[in-house]
C-alpha atoms as a PDB file:
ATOM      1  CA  UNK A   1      88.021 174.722   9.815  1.00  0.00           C
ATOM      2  CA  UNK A   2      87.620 172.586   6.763  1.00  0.00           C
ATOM      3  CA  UNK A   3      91.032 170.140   5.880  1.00  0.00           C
ATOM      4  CA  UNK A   4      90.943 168.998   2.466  1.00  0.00           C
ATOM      5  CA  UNK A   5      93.372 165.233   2.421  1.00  0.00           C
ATOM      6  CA  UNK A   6      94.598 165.139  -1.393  1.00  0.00           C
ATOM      7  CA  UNK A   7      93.802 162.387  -3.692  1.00  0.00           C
ATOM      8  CA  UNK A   8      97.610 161.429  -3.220  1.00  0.00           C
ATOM      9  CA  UNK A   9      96.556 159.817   0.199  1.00  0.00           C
ATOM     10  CA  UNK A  10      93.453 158.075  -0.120  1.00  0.00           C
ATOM     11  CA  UNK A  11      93.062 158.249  -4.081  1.00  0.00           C
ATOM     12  CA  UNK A  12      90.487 160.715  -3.874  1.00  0.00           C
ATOM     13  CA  UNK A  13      89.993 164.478  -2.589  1.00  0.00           C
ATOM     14  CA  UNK A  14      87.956 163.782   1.028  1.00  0.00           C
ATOM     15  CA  UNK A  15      87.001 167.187   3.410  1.00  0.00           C
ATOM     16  CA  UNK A  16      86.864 166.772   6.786  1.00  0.00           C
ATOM     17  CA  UNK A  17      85.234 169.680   9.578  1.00  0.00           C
ATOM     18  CA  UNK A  18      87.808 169.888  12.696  1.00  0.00           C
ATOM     19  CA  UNK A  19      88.674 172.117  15.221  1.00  0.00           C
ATOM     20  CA  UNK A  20      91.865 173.902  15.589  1.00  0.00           C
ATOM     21  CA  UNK A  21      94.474 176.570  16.808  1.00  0.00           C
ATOM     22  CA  UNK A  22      96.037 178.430  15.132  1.00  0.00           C
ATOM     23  CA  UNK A  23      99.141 179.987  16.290  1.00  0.00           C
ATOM     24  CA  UNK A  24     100.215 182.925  14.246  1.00  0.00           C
ATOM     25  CA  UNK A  25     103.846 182.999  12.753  1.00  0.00           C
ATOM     26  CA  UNK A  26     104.726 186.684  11.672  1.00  0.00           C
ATOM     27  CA  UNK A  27     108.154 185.573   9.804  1.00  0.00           C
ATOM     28  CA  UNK A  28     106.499 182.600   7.595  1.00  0.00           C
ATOM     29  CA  UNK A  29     103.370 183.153   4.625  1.00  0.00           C
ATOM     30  CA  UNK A  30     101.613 179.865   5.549  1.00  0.00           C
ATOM     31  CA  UNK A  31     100.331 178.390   8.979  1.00  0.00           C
ATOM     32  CA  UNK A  32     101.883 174.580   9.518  1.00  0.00           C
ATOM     33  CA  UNK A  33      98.982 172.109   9.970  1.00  0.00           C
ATOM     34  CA  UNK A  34      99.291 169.458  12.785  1.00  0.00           C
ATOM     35  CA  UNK A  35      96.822 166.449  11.982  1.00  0.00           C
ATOM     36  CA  UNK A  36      95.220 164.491  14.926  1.00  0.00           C
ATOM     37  CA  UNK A  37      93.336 161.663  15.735  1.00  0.00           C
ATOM     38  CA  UNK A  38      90.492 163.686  16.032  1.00  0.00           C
ATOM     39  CA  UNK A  39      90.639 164.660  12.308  1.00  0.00           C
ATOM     40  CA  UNK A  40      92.297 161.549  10.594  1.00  0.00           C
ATOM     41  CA  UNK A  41      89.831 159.104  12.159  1.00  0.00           C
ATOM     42  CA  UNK A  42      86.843 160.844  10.730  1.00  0.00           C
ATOM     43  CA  UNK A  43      88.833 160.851   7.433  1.00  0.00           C
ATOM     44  CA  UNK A  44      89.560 157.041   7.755  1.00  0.00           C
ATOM     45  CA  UNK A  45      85.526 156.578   8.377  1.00  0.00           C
ATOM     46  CA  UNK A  46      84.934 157.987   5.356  1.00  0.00           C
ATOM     47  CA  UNK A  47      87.449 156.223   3.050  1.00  0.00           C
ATOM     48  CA  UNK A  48      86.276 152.835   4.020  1.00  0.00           C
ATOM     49  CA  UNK A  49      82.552 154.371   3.130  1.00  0.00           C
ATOM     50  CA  UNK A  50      83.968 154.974  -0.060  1.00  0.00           C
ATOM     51  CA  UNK A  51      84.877 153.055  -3.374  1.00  0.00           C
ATOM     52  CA  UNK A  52      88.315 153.946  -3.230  1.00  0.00           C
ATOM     53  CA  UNK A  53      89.116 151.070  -0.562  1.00  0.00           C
ATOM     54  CA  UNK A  54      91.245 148.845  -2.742  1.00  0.00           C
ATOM     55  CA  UNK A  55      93.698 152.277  -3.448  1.00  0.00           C
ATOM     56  CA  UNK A  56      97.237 152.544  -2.639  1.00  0.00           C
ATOM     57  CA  UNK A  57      99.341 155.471  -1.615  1.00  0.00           C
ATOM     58  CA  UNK A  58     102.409 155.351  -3.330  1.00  0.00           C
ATOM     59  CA  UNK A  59     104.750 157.655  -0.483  1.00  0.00           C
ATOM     60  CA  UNK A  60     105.997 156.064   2.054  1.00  0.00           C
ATOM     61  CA  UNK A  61     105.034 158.643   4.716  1.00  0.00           C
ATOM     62  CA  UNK A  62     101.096 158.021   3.455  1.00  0.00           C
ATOM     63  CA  UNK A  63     101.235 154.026   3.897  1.00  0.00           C
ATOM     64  CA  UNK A  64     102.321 154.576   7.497  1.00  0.00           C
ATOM     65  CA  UNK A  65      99.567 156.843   8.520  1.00  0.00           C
ATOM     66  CA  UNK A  66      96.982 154.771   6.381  1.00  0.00           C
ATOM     67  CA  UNK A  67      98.191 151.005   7.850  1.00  0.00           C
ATOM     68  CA  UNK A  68      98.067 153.247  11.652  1.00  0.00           C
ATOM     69  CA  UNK A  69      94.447 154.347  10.553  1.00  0.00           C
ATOM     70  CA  UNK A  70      93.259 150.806   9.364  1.00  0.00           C
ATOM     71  CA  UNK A  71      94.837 148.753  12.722  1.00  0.00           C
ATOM     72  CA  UNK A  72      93.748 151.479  15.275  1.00  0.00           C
ATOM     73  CA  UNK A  73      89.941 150.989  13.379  1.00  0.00           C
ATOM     74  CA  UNK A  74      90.489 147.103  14.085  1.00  0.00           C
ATOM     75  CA  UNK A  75      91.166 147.841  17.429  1.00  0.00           C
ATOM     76  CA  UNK A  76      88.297 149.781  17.795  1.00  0.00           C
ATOM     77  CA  UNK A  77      85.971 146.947  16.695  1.00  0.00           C
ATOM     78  CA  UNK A  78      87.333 144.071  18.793  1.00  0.00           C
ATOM     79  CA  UNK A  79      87.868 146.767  21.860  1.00  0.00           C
ATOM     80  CA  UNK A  80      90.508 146.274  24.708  1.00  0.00           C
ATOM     81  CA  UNK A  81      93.489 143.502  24.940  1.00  0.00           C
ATOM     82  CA  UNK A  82      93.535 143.939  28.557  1.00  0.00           C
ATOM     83  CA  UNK A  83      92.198 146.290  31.876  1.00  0.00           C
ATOM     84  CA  UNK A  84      94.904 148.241  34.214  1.00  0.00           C
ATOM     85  CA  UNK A  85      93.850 148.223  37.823  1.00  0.00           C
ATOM     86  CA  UNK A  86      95.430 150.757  40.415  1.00  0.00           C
ATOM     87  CA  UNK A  87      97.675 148.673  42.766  1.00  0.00           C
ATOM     88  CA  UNK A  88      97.128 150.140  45.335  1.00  0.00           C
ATOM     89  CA  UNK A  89      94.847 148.935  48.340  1.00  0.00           C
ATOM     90  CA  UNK A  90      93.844 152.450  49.638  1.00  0.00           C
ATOM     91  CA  UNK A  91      92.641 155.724  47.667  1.00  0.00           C
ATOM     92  CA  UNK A  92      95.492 157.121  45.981  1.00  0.00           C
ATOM     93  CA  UNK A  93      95.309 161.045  45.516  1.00  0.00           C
ATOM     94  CA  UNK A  94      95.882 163.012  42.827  1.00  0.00           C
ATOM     95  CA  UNK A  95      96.637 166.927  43.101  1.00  0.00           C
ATOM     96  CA  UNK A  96      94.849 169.741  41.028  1.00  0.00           C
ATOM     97  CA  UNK A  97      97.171 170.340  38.517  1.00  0.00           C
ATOM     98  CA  UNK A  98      99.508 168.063  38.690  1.00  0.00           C
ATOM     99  CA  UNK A  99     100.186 164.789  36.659  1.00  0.00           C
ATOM    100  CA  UNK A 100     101.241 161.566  38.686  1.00  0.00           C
ATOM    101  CA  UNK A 101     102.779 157.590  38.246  1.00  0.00           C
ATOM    102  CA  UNK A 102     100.463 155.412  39.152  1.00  0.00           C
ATOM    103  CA  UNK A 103     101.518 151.532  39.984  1.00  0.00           C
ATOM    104  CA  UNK A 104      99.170 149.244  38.527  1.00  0.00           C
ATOM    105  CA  UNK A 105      98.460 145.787  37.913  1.00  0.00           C
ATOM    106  CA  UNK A 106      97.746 144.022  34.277  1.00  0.00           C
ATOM    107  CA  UNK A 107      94.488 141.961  34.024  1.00  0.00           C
ATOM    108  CA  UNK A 108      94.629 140.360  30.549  1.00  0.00           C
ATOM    109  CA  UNK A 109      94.377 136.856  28.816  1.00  0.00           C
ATOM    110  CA  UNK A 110      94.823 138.216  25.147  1.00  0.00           C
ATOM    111  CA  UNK A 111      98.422 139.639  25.852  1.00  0.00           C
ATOM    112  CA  UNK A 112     102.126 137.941  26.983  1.00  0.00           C
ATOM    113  CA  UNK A 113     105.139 138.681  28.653  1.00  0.00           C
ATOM    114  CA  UNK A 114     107.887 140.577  26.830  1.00  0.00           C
ATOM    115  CA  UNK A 115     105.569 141.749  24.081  1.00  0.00           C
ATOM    116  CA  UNK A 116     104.802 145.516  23.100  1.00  0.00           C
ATOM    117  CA  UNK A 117     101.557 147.044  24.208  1.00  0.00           C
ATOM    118  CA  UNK A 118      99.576 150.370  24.635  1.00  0.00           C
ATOM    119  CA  UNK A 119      98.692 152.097  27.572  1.00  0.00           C
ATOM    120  CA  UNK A 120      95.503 154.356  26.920  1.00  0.00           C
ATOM    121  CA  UNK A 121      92.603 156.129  28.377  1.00  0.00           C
ATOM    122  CA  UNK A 122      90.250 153.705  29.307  1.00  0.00           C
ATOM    123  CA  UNK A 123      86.641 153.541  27.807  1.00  0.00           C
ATOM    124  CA  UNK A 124      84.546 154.543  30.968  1.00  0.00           C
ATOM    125  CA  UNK A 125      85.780 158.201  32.476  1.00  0.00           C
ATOM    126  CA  UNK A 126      87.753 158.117  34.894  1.00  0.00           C
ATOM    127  CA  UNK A 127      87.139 160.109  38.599  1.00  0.00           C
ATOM    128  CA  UNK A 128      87.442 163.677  38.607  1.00  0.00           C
ATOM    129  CA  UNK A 129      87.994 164.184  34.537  1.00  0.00           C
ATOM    130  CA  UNK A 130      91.425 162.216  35.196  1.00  0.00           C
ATOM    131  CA  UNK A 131      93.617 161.635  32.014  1.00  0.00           C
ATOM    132  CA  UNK A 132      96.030 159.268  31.071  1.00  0.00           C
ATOM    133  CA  UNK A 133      98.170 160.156  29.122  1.00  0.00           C
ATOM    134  CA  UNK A 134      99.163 156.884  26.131  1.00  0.00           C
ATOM    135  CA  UNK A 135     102.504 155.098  26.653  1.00  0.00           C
ATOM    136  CA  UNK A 136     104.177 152.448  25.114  1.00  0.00           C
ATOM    137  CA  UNK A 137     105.385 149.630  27.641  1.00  0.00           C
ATOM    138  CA  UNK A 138     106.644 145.697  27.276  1.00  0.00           C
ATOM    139  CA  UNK A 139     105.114 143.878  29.437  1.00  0.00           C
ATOM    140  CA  UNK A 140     106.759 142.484  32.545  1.00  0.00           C
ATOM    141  CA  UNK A 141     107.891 139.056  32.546  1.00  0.00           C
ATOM    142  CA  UNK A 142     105.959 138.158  35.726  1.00  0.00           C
ATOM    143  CA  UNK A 143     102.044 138.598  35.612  1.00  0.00           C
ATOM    144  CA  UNK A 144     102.205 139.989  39.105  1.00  0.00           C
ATOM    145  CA  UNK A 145     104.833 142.713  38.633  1.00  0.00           C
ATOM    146  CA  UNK A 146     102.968 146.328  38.059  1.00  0.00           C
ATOM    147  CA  UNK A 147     103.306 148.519  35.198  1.00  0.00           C
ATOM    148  CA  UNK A 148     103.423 152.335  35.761  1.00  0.00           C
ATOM    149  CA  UNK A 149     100.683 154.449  34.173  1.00  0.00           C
ATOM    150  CA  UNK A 150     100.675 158.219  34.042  1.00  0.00           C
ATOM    151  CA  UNK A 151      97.570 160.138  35.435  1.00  0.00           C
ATOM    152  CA  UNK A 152      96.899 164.252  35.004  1.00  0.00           C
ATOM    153  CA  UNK A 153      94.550 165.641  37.021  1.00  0.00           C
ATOM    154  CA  UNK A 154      94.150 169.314  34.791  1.00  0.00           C
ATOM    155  CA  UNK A 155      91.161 170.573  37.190  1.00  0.00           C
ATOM    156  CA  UNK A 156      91.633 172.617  39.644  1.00  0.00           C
ATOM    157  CA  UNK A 157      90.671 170.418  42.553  1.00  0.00           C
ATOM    158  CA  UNK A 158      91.993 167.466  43.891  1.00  0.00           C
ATOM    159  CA  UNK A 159      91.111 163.797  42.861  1.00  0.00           C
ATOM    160  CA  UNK A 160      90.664 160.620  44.323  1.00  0.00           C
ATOM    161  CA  UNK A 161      91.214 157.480  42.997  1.00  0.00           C
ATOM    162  CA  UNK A 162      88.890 154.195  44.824  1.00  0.00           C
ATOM    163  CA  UNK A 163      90.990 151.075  45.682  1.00  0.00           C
ATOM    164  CA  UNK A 164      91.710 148.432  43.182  1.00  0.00           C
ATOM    165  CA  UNK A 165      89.127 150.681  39.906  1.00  0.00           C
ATOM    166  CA  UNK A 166      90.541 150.507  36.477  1.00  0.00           C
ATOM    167  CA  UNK A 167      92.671 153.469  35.747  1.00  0.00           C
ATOM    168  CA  UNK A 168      93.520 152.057  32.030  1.00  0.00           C
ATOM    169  CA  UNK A 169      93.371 149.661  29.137  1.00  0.00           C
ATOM    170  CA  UNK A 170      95.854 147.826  27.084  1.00  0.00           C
ATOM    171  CA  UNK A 171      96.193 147.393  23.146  1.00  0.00           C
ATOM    172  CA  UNK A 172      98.537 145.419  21.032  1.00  0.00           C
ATOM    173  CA  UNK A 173     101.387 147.775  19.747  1.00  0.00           C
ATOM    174  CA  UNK A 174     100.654 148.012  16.526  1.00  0.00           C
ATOM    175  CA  UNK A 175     103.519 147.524  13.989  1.00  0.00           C
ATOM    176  CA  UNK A 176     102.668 150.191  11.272  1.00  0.00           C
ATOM    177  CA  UNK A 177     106.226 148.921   8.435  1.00  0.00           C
ATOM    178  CA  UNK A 178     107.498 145.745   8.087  1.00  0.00           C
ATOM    179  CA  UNK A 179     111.195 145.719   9.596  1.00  0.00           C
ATOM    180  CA  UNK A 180     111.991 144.055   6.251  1.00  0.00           C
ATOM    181  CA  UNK A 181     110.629 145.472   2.681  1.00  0.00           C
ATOM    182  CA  UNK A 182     111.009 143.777  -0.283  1.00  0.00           C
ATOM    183  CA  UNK A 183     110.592 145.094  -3.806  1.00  0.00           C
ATOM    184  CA  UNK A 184     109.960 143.155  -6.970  1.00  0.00           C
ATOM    185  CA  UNK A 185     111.482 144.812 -10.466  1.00  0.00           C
ATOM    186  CA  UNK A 186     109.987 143.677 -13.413  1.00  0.00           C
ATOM    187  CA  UNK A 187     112.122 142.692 -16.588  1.00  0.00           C
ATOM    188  CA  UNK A 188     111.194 145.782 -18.313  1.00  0.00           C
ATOM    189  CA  UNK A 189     113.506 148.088 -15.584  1.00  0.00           C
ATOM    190  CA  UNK A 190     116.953 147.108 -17.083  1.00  0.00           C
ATOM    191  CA  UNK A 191     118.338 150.188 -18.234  1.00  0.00           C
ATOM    192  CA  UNK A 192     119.009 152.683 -15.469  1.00  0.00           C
ATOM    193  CA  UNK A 193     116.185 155.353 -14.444  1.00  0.00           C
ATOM    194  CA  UNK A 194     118.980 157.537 -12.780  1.00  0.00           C
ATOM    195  CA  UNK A 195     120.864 159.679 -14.933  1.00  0.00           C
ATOM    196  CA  UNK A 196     123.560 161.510 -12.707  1.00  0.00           C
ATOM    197  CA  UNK A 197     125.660 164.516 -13.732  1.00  0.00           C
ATOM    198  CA  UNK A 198     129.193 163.860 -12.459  1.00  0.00           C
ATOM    199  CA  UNK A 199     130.013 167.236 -13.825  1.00  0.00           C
ATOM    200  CA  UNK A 200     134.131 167.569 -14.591  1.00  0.00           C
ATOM    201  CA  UNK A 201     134.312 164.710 -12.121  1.00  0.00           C
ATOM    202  CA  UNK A 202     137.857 162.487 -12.136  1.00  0.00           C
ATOM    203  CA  UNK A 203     135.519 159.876 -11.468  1.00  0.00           C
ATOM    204  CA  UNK A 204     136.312 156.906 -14.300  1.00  0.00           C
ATOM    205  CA  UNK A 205     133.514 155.883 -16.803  1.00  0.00           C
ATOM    206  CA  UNK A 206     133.648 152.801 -15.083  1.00  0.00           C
ATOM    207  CA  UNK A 207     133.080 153.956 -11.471  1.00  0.00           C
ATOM    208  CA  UNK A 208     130.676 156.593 -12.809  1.00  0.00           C
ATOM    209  CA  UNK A 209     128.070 153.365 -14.341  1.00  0.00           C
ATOM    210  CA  UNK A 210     128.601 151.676 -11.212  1.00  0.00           C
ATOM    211  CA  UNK A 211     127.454 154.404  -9.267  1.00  0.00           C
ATOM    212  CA  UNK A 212     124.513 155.162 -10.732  1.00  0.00           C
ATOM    213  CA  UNK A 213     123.468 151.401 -11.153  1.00  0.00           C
ATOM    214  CA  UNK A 214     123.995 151.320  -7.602  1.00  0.00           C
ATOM    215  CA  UNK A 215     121.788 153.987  -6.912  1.00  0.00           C
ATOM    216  CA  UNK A 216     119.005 152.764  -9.170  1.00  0.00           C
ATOM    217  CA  UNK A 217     119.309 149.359  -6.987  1.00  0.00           C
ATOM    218  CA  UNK A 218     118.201 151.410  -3.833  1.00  0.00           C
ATOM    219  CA  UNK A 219     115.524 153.349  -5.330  1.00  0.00           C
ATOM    220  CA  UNK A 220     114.163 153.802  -1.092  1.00  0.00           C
ATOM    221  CA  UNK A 221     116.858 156.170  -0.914  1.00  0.00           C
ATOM    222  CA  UNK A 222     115.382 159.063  -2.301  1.00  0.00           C
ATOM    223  CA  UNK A 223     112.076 160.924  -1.093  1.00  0.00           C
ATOM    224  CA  UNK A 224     109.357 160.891  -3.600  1.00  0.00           C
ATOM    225  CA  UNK A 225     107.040 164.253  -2.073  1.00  0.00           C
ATOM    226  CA  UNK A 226     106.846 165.970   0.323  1.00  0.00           C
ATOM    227  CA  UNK A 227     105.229 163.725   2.392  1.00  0.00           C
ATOM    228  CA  UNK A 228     107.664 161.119   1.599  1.00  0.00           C
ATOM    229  CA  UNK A 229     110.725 160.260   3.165  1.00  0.00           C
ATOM    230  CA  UNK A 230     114.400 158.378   2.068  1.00  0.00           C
ATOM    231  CA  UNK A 231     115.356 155.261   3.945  1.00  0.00           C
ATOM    232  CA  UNK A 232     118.021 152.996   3.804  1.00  0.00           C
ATOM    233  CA  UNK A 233     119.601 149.722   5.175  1.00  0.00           C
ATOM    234  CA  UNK A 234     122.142 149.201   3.003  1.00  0.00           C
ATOM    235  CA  UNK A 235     124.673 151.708   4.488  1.00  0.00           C
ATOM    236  CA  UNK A 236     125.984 151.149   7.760  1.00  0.00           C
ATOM    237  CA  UNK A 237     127.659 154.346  10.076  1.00  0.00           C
ATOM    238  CA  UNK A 238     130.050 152.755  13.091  1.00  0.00           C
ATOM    239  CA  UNK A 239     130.250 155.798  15.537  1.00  0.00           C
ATOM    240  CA  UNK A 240     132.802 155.482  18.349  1.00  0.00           C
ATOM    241  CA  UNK A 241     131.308 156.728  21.573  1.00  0.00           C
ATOM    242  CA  UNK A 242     134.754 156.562  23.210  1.00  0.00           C
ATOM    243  CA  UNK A 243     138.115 157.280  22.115  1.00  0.00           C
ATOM    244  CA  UNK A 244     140.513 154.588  23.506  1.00  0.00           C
ATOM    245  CA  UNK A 245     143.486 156.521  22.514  1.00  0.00           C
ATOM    246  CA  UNK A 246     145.927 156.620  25.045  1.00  0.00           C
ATOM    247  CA  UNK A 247     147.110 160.417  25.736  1.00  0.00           C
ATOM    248  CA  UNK A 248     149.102 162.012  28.974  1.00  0.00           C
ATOM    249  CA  UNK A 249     149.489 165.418  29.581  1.00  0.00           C
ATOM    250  CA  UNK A 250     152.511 166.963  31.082  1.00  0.00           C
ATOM    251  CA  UNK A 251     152.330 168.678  34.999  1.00  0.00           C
ATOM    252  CA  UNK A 252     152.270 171.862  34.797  1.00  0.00           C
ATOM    253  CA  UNK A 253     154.065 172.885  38.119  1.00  0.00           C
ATOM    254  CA  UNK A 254     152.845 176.097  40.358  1.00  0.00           C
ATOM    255  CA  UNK A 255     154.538 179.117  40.556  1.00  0.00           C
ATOM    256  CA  UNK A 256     155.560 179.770  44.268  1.00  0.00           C
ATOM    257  CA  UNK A 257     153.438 183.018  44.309  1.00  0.00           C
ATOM    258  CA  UNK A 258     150.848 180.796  43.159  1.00  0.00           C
ATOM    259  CA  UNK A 259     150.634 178.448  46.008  1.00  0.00           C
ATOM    260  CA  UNK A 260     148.349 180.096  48.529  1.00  0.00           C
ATOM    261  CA  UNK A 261     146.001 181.198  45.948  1.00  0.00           C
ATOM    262  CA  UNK A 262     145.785 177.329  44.391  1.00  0.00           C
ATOM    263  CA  UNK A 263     145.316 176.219  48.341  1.00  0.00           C
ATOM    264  CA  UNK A 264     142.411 178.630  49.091  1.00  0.00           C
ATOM    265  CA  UNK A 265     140.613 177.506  45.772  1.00  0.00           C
ATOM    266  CA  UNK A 266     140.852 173.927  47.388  1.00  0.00           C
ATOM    267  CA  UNK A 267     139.355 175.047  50.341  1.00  0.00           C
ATOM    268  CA  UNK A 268     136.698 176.656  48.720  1.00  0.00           C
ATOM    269  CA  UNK A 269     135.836 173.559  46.682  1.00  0.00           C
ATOM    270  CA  UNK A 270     135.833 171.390  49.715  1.00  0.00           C
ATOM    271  CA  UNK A 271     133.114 173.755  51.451  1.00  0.00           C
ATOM    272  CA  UNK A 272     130.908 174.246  48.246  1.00  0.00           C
END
């Protein structure tokens, strides 16, 4: 199949040729599309070919994917922070079918302790067709301490894995937003772009400009498209997990007829 990416994205209309399933749904009139890898770093191969390098998406959800497609193409050109080696001093085995945790040990100079990294498949193919499947790990304080990487074996004959081979690689954890955004207004955005209808609302005139100033303050709030979404720090929730309210309940005492019946559902208890 042929997915067109709208001009909305990368600020002009790019086709790409990808495979994919299609899983009927008899209750809806259009078939959800999930993009991959597969198709979106194609896309991102030919945007940079392109004279539309300098563009901007404006939606938040389309700077995410585009900042993800620019750092994993980075990665791609420098290759590998760091090599994953199995642990282990003797073959480890992996079943048909089966997906297993794998101790290994962290051979890298590019990388430190307590930072964010990427576990993924590693360059060279693996014995047997193995997979590993990508995690996100910190890395252990001590150099020595092992990591865990998860291997699926989806043949249908068992693998083995030689002593001390390189079962994955490791990649800096790429931080797609900034965990702080600022915004610059210019002077000509003094009068509210908000206009709210409060309806018959009690609300007074005063409380009803400071509202809607407020609003047009946090303009992040609000989703833009579809492919956009509303975000916030300015409004804080505190949600109790526990309720530290004292509270007794009265005994409720057993009738006499009751007794024998309340013993032999201890009984049963105890043996369960």
């Amino acid at each position: 199949m042929v997915v067109t990416f709208p001009s909305e994205f990368l600020g002009v209309d790019l086709d790409v040729s990808t495979l994919a399933l299609v899983v009927p749904d008899v209750g809806a009139h259009q078939s959800p599309v999930l993009i991959g890898m597969n198709t979106l770093e194609p896309l991102y191969n030919q945007y940079i070919g392109s004279e539309y390098t300098n563009f901007q998406p404006t939606g938040h959800g389309y700077k995410a994917v585009l900042k993800l497609l620019q750092i994993r193409h980075q990665q791609h050109q420098v290759g590998s922070n760091g090599v994953v080696r199995l642990a282990s001093k003797a073959p480890i085995l992996v079943p048909a079918g089966h997906t297993t945790l794998i101790d290994g040990s962290i051979h890298t100079s590019m990388l430190f302790p307590g930072q964010w990294a990427l576990v993924e498949h590693p360059a060279s193919p693996l014995p047997g067709g193995l997979c590993v499947k990508s995690s996100l790990i910190m890395l252990p304080s001590q150099p020595q301490e092992k990591i865990t990487v998860i291997l699926s074996n989806e043949s249908d004959q068992d693998v083995t894995i030689p002593p001390l081979s390189t079962i994955a690689e490791l990649a800096v954890s790429p931080q797609i937003l900034s965990h702080t955004v600022s915004t610059s207004r210019s002077s000509s955005e003094t009068s509210p772009t908000l206009k709210l209808d409060f309806g018959e609302s009690p609300i007074p005139p005063e409380w009803k400009r400071r509202i809607t100033e407020k609003l047009n303050n946090i303009p992040d709030v609000f989703a833009l498209s579809d492919m956009d979404f509303g975000c916030t720090d300015k409004v804080k929730h505190r949600i109790k997990l526990h309720d530290e309210t004292p509270f007794k309940h009265r005994a409720r005492p057993i009738h006499p007829q009751d007794i024998e019946a309340v013993r032999q559902h201890l009984r049963d208890l105890l043996e369960a």
